[in-house]
C-alpha atoms as a PDB file:
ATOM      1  CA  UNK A   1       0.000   0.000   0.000  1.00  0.00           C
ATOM      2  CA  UNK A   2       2.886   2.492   0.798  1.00  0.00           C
ATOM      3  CA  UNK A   3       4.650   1.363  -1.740  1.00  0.00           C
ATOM      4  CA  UNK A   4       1.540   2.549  -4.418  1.00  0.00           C
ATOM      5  CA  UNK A   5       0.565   5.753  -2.444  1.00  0.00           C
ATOM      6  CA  UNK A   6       4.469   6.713  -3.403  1.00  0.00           C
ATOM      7  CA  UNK A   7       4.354   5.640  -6.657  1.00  0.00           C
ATOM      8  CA  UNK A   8       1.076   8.026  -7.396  1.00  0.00           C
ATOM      9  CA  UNK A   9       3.075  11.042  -5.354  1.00  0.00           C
ATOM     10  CA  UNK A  10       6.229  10.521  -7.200  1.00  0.00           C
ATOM     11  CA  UNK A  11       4.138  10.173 -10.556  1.00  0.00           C
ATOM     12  CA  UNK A  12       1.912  13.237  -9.676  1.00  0.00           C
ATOM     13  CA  UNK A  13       5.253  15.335  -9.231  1.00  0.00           C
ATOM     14  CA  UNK A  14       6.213  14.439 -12.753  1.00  0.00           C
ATOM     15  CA  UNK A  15       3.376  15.446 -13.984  1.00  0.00           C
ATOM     16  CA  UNK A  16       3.786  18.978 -12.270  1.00  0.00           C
ATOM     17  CA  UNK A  17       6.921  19.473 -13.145  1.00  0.00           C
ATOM     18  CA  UNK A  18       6.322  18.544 -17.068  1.00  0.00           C
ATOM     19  CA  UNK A  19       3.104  20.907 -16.933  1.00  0.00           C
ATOM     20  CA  UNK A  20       4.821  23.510 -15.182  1.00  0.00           C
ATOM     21  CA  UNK A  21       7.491  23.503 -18.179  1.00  0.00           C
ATOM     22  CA  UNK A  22       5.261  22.955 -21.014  1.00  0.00           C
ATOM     23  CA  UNK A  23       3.117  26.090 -19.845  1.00  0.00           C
ATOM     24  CA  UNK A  24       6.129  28.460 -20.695  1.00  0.00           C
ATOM     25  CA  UNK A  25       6.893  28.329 -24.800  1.00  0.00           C
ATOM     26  CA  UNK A  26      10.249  29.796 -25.722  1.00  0.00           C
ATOM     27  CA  UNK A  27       9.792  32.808 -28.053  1.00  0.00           C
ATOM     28  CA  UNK A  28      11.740  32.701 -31.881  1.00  0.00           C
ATOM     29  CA  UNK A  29      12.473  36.197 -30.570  1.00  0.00           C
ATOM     30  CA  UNK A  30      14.544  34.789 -27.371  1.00  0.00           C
ATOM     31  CA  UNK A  31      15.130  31.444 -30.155  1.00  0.00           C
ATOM     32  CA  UNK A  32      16.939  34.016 -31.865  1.00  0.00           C
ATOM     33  CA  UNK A  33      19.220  35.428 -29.469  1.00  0.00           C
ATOM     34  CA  UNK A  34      16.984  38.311 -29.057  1.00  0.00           C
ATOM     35  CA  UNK A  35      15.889  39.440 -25.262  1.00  0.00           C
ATOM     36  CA  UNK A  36      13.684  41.520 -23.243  1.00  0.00           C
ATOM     37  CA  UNK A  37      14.917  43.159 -20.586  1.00  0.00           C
ATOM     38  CA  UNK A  38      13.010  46.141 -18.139  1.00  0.00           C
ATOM     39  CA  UNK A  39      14.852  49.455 -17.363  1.00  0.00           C
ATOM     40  CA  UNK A  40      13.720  50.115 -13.579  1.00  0.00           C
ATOM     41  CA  UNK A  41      13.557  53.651 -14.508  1.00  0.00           C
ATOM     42  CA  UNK A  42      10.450  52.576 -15.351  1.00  0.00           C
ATOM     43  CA  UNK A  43       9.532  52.515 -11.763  1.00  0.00           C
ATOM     44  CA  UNK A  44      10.993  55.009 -10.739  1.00  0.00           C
ATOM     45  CA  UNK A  45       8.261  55.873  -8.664  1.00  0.00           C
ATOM     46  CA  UNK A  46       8.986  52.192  -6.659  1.00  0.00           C
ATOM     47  CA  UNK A  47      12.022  50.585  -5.135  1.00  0.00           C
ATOM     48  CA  UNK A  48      14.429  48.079  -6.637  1.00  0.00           C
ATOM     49  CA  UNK A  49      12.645  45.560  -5.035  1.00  0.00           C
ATOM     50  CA  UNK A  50       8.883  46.033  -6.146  1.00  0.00           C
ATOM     51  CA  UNK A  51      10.708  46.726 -10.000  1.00  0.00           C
ATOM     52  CA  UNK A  52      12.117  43.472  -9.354  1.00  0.00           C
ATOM     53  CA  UNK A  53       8.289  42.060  -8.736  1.00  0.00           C
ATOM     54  CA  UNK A  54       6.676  44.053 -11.333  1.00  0.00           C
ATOM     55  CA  UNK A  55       9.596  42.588 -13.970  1.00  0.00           C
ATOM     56  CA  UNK A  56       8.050  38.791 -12.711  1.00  0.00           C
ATOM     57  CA  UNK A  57       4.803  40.388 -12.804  1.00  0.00           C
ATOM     58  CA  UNK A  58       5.499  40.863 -17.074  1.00  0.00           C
ATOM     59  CA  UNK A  59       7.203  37.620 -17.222  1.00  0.00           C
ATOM     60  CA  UNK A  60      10.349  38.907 -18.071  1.00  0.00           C
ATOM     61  CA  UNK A  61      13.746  37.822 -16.801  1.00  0.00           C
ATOM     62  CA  UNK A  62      16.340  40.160 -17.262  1.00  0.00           C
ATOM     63  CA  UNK A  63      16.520  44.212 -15.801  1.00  0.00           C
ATOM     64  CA  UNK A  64      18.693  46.583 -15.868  1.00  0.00           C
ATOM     65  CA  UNK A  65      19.034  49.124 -12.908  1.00  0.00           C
ATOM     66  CA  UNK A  66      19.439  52.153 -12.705  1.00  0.00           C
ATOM     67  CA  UNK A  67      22.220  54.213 -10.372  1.00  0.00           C
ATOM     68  CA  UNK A  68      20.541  55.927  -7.080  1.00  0.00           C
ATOM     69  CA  UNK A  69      17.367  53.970  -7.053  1.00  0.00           C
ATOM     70  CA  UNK A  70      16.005  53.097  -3.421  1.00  0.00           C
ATOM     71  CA  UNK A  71      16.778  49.855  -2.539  1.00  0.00           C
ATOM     72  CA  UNK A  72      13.588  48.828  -0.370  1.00  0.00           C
ATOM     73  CA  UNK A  73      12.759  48.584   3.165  1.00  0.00           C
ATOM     74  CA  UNK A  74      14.229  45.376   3.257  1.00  0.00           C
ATOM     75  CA  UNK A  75      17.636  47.252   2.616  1.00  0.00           C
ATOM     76  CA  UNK A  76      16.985  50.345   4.944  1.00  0.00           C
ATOM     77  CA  UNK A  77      17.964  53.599   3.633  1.00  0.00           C
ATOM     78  CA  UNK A  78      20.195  52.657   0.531  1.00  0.00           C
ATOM     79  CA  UNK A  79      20.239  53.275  -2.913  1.00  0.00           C
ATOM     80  CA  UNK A  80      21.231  51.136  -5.655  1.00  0.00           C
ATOM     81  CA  UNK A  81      25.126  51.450  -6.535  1.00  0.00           C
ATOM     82  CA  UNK A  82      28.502  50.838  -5.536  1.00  0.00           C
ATOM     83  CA  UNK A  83      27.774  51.882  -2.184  1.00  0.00           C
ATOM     84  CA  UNK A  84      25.908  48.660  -1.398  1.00  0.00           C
ATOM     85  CA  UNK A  85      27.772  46.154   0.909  1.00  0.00           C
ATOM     86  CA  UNK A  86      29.321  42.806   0.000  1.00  0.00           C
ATOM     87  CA  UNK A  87      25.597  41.665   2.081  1.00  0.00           C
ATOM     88  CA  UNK A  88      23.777  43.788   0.370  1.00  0.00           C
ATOM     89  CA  UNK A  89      24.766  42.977  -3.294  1.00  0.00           C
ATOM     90  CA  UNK A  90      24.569  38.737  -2.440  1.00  0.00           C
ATOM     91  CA  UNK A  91      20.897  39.460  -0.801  1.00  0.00           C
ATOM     92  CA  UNK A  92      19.968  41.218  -4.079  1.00  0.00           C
ATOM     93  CA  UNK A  93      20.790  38.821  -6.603  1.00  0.00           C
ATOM     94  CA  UNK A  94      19.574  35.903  -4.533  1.00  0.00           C
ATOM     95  CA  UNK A  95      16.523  38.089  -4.093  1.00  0.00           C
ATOM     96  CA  UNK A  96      16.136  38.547  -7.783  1.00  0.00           C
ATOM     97  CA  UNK A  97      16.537  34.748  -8.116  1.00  0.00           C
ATOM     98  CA  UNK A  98      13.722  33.989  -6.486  1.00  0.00           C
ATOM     99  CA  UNK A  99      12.374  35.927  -8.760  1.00  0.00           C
ATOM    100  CA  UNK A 100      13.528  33.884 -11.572  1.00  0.00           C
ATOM    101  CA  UNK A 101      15.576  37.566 -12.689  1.00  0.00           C
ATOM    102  CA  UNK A 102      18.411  38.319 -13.733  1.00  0.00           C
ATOM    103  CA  UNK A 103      19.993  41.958 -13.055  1.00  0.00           C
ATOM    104  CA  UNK A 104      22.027  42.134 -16.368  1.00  0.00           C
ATOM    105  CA  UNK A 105      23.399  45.714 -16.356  1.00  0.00           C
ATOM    106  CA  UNK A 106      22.967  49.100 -14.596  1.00  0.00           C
ATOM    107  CA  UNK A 107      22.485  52.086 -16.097  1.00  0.00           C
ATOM    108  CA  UNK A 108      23.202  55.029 -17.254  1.00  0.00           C
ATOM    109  CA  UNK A 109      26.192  56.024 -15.440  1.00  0.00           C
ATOM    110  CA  UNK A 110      27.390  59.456 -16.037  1.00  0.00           C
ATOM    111  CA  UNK A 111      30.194  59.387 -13.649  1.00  0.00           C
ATOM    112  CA  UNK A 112      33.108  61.695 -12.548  1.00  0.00           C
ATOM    113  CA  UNK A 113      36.562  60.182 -13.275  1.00  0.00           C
ATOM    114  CA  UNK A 114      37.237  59.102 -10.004  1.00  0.00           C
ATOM    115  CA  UNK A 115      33.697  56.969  -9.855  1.00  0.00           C
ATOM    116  CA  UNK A 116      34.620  54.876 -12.972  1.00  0.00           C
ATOM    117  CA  UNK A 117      37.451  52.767 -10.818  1.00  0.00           C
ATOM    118  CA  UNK A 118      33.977  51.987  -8.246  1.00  0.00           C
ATOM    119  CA  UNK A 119      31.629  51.233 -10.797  1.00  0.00           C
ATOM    120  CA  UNK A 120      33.750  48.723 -12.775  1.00  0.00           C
ATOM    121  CA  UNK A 121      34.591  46.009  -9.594  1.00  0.00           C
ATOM    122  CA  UNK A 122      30.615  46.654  -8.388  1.00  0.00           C
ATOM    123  CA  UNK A 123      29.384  45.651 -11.534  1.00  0.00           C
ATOM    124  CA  UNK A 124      31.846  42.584 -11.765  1.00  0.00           C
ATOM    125  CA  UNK A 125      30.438  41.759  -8.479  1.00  0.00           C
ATOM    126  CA  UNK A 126      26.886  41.753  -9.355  1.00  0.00           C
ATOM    127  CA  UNK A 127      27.532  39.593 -12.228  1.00  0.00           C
ATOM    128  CA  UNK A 128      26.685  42.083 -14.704  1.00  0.00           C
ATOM    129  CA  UNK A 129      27.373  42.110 -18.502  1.00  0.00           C
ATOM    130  CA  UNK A 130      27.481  45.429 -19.396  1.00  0.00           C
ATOM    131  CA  UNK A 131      27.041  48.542 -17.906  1.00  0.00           C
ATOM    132  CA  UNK A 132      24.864  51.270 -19.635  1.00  0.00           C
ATOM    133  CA  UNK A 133      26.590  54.331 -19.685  1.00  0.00           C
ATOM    134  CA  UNK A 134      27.374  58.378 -21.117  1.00  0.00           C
ATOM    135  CA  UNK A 135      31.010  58.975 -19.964  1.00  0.00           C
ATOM    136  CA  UNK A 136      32.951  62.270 -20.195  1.00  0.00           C
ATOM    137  CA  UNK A 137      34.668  62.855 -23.494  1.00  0.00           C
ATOM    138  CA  UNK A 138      38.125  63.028 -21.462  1.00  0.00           C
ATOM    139  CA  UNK A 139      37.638  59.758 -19.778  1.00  0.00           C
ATOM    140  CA  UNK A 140      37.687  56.803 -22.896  1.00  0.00           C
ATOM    141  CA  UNK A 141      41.075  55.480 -21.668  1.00  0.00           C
ATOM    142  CA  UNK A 142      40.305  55.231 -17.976  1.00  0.00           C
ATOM    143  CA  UNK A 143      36.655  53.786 -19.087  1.00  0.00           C
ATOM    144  CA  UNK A 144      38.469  51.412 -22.073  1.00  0.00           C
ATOM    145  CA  UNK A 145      41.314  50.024 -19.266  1.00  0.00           C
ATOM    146  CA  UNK A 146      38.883  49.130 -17.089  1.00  0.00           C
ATOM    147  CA  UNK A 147      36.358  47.464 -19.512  1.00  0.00           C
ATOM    148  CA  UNK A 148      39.414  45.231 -20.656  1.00  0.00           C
ATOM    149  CA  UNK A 149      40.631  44.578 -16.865  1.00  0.00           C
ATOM    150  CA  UNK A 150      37.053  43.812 -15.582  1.00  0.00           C
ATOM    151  CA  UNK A 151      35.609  42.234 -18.738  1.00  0.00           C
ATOM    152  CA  UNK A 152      32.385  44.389 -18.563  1.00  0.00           C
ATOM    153  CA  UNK A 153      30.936  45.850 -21.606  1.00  0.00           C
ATOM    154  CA  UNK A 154      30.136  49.626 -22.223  1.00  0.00           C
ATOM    155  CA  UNK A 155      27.059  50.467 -24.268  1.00  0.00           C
ATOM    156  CA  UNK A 156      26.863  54.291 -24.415  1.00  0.00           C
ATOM    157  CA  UNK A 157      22.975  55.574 -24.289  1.00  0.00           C
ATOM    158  CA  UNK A 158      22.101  58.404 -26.363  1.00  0.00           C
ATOM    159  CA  UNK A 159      20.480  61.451 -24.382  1.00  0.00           C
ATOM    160  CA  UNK A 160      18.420  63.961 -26.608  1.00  0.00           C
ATOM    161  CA  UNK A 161      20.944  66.407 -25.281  1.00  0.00           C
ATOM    162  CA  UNK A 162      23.420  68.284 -27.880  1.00  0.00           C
ATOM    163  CA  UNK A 163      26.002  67.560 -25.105  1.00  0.00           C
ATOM    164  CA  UNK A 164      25.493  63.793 -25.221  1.00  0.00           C
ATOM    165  CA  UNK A 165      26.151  61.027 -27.769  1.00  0.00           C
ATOM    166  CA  UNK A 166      23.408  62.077 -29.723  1.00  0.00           C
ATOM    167  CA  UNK A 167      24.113  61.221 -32.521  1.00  0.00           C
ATOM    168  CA  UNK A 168      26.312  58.040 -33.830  1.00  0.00           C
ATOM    169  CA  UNK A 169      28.824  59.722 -35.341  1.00  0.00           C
ATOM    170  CA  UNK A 170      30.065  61.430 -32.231  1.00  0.00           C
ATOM    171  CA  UNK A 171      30.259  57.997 -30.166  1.00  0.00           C
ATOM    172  CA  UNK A 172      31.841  56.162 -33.420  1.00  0.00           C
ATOM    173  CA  UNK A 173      34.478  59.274 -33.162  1.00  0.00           C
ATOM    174  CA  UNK A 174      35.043  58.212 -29.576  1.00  0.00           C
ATOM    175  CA  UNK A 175      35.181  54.259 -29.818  1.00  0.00           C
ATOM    176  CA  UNK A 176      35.770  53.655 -33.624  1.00  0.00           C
ATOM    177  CA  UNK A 177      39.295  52.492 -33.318  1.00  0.00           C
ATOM    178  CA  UNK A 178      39.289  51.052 -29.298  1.00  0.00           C
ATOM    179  CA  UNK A 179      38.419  48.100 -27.666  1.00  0.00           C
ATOM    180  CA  UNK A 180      35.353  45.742 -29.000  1.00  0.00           C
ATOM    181  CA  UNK A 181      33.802  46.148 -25.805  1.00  0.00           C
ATOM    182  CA  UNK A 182      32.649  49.529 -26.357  1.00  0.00           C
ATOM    183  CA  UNK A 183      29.473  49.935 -28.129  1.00  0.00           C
ATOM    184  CA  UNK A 184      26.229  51.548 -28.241  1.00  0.00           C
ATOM    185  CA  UNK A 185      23.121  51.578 -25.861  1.00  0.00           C
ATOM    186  CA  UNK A 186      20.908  52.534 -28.589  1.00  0.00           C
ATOM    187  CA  UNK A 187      16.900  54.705 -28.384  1.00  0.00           C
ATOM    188  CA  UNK A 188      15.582  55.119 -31.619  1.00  0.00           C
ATOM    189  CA  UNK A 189      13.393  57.072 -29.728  1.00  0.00           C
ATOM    190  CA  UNK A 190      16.199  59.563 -28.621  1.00  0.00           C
ATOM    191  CA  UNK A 191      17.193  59.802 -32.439  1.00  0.00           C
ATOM    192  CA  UNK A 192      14.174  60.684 -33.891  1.00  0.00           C
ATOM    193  CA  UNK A 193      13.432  63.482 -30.296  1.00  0.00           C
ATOM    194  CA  UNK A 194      16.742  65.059 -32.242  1.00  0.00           C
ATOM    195  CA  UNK A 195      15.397  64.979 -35.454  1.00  0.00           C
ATOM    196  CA  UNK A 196      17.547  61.493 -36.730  1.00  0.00           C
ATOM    197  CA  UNK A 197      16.183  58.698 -38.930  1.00  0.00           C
ATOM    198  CA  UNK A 198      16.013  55.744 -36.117  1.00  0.00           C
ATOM    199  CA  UNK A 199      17.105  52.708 -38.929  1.00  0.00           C
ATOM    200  CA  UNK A 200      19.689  55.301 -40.397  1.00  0.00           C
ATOM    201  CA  UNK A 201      21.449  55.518 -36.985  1.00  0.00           C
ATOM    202  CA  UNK A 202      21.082  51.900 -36.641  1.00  0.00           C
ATOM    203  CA  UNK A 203      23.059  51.370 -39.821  1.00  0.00           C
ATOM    204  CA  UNK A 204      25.555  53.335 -38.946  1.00  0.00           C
ATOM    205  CA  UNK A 205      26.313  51.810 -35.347  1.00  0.00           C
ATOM    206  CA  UNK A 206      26.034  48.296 -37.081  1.00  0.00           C
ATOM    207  CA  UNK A 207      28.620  45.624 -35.132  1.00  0.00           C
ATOM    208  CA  UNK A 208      28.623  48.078 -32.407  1.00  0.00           C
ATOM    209  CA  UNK A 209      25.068  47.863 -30.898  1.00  0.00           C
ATOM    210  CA  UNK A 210      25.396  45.832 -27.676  1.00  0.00           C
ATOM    211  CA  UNK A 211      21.783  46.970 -26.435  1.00  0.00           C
ATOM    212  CA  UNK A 212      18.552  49.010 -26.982  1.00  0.00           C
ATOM    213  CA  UNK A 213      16.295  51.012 -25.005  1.00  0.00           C
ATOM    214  CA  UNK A 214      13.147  50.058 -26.675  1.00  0.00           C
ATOM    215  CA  UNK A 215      10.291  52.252 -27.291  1.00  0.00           C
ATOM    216  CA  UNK A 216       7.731  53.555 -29.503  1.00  0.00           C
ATOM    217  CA  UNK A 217       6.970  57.204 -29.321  1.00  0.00           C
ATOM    218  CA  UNK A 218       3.488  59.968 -30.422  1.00  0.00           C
ATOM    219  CA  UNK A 219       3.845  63.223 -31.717  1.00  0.00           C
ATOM    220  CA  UNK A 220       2.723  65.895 -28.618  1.00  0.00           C
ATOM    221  CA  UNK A 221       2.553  69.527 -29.479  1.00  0.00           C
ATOM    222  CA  UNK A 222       3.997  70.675 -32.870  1.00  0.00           C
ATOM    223  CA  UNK A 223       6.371  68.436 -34.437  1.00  0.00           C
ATOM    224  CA  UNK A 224       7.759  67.668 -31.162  1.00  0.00           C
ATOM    225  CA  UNK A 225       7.887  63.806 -30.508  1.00  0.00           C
ATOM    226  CA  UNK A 226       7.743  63.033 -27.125  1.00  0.00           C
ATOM    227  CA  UNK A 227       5.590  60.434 -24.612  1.00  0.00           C
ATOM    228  CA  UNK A 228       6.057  57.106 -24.898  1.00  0.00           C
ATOM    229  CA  UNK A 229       2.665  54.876 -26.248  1.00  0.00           C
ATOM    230  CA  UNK A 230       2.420  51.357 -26.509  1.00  0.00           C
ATOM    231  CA  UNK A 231       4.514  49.576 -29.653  1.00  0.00           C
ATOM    232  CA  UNK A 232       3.260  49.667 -32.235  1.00  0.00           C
ATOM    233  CA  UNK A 233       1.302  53.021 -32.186  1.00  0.00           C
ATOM    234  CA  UNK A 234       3.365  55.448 -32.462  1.00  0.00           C
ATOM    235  CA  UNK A 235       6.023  57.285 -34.978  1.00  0.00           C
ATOM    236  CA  UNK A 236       8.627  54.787 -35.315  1.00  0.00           C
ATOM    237  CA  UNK A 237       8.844  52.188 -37.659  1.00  0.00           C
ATOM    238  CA  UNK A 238       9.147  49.612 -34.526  1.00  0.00           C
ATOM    239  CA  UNK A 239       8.721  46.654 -37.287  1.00  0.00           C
ATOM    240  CA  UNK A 240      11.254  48.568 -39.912  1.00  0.00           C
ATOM    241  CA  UNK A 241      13.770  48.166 -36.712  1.00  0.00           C
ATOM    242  CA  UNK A 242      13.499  44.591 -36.093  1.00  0.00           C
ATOM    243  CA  UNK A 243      14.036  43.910 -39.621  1.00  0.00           C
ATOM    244  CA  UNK A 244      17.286  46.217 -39.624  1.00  0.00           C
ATOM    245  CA  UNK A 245      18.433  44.774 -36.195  1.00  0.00           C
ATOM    246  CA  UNK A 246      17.555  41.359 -37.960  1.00  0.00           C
ATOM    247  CA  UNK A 247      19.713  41.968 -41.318  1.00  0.00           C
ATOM    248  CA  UNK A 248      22.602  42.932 -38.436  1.00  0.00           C
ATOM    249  CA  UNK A 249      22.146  39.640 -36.768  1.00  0.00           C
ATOM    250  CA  UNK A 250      21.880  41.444 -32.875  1.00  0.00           C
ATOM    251  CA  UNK A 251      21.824  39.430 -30.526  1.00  0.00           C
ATOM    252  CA  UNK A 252      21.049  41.277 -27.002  1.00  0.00           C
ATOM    253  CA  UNK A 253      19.052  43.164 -24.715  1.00  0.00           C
ATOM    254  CA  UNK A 254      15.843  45.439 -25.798  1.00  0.00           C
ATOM    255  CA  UNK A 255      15.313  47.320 -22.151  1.00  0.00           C
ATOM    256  CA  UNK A 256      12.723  48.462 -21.624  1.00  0.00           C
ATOM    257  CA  UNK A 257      12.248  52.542 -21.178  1.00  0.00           C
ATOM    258  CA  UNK A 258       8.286  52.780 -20.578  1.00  0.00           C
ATOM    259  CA  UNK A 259       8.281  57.019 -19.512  1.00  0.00           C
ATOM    260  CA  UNK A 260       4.759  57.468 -19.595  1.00  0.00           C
ATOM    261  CA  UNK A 261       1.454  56.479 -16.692  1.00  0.00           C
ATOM    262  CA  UNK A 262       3.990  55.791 -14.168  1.00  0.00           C
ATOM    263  CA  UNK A 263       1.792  54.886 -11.633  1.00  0.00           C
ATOM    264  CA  UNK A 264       0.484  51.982 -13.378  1.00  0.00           C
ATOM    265  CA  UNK A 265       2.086  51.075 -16.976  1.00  0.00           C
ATOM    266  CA  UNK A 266       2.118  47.571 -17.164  1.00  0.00           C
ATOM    267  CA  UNK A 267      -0.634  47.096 -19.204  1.00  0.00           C
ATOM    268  CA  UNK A 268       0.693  49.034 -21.572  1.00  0.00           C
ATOM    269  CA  UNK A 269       4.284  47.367 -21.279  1.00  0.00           C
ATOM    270  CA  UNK A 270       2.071  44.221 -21.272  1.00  0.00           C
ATOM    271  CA  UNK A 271       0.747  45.206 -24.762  1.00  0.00           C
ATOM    272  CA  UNK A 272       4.178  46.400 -25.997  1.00  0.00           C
ATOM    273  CA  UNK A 273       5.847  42.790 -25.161  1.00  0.00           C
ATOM    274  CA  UNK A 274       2.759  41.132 -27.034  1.00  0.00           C
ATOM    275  CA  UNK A 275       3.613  43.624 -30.310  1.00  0.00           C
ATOM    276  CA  UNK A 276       6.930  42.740 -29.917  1.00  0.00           C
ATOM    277  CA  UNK A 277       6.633  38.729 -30.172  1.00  0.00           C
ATOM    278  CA  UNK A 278       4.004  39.096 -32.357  1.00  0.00           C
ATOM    279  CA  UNK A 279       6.212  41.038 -35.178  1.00  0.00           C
ATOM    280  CA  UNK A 280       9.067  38.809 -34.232  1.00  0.00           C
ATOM    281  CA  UNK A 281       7.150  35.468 -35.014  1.00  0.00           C
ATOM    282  CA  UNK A 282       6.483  37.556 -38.480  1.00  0.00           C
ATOM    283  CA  UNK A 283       9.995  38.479 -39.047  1.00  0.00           C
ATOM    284  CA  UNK A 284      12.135  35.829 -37.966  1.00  0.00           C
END
C-alpha cells in the first residue's frame, strides 16, 4: 500500500513538473538570441525591489538598474550602486533569483573620473554584462582600461541632449578604433526626439550595438515627438527596426524605457511585449 501511495506522489510530481514547463513556450524572438529586458527607470516611482516584482509580474527575466534607485525597506535607507555592501549585493541577486531575474546591467552612469574605478569592480560583483553608460569625453582610456581589466561591456545611451552622444557619429568618433567592448546603448526614440532617422542611426552603429532602449513614441505639441505609447502606435517604424536589427544579426538586450502612466504602466508594457513577439514570429 505504501509502496503505491508513493508511486502516485512521485508520478503526480512528474506530472507537475512537465506541466509547469510545457506552460512556458520559448519565443523565436529569445530562439533568436533576441531578449527583453526592463529598465527600472520605469519605476521610478517604486524601489528596486517592487521593480524586481513588477519585472516577474510581465514575465520577463532580465533588468537593468538604474544608479541611485532606493533599494527597499528590506535594505533600509540605501540606494542602488557601488555603495551597497558585499551583504547587500549577495541578498539582491539571490533576491532577484527567487524571482527567476536576472539583473544584467545598470544604467546610465554618467560618472566623474574618479567613480569609474567603483563602478567597474561593483558591476563585476553583481555579475553584470554590461554597464549602460554616457562617460565624459576626457575619460575613454580610464573607461576602455577598465572594460578590458574587468571584462564588462560599455554600451553608451544616447540622451536627446546636444552635449550627449546624440548622434552616432560622435560615439563612433570616440570608440571607432578602441576596444570591441565599447558599443552603443541605442533609443531610436532619442534619435528621432533630435530629429535622426532611427534605422539610419542603426546602420551606422552596425557591429557596435550591444543593447537598446526600446520604445515607440506619439507626436505631442507641434512636431515635437515626445511620450512614450504602446509599440506599435506610435512614430517609429518599430517593425522597420526589427528587420534592420535582424539583417545585423543582434543578438542582445531590448530594455525596456516605458516614460509614460507611471503609476500603473504595465498594461501598456504588457501590450508592448505582445507587439513585440508578435512582429518577431512575423519576421524571424
Amino acid at each position: 500500500m505504501k509502496t503505491k501511495i508513493l508511486w502516485f506522489t512521485f508520478s503526480a510530481c512528474i506530472l507537475l513538473l512537465v506541466s509547469c514547463r510545457s506552460s512556458y513556450e520559448v519565443t523565436k524572438a529569445e530562439k533568436n538570441g533576441w531578449k527583453l529586458s526592463m529598465q527600472s527607470y520605469t519605476f521610478h516611482l517604486f524601489n528596486v525591489v517592487e521593480s524586481l516584482e513588477k519585472t516577474q509580474q510581465l514575465g520577463l527575466h532580465y533588468i537593468e538598474i538604474y544608479p541611485g534607485q532606493k533599494m527597499g525597506p528590506e535594505f533600509g535607507d540605501s540606494l542602488f550602486g557601488y555603495n551597497l555592501t558585499l551583504e547587500q549585493q549577495n541578498r539582491l541577486k539571490e533576491l532577484a533569483k527567487s524571482k527567476e531575474v536576472k539583473i544584467v546591467s545598470s544604467g546610465v552612469w554618467t560618472a566623474t573620473r574618479d567613480e569609474w574605478s567603483k563602478i567597474f569592480p561593483f558591476a563585476k560583483a553583481m555579475e553584470l554584462e554590461f554597464i549602460s553608460a554616457e562617460p565624459g569625453r576626457e575619460d575613454w582610456d580610464i573607461v576602455e582600461s577598465l572594460a578590458e581589466q574587468y571584462g564588462i561591456k560599455v554600451a553608451v545611451h544616447n540622451h536627446p541632449s546636444e552635449s550627449s552622444y546624440w548622434k552616432p557619429e560622435i560615439l563612433l568618433d570616440h570608440i571607432g578604433e578602441r576596444s570591441s567592448l565599447l558599443g552603443s546603448s541605442s533609443d531610436a526614440g532619442h534619435f528621432k526626439r533630435m530629429g535622426l532617422e532611427p534605422i539610419s542611426c542603426l546602420k551606422m552603429l552596425d557591429g557596435r550595438i550591444y543593447s537598446l532602449h526600446f520604445k515607440d513614441i506619439a507626436p505631442m505639441g507641434e512636431d515635437v515627438a515626445l511620450e512614450d505609447v504602446v509599440w506599435g502606435k506610435g512614430i517609429l517604424n518599430v517593425k522597420g527596426i526589427l528587420e534592420e536589427l535582424k539583417k545585423q544579426k543582434f543578438k542582445g538586450y531590448f530594455t525596456i524605457e516605458y516614460e509614460a502612466n507611471w503609476e500603473n504602466n504595465l498594461p501598456e508594457i504588457k501590450q508592448s511585449i505582445d507587439y513585440f513577439n508578435r512582429v518577431s514570429e512575423e519576421i524571424l
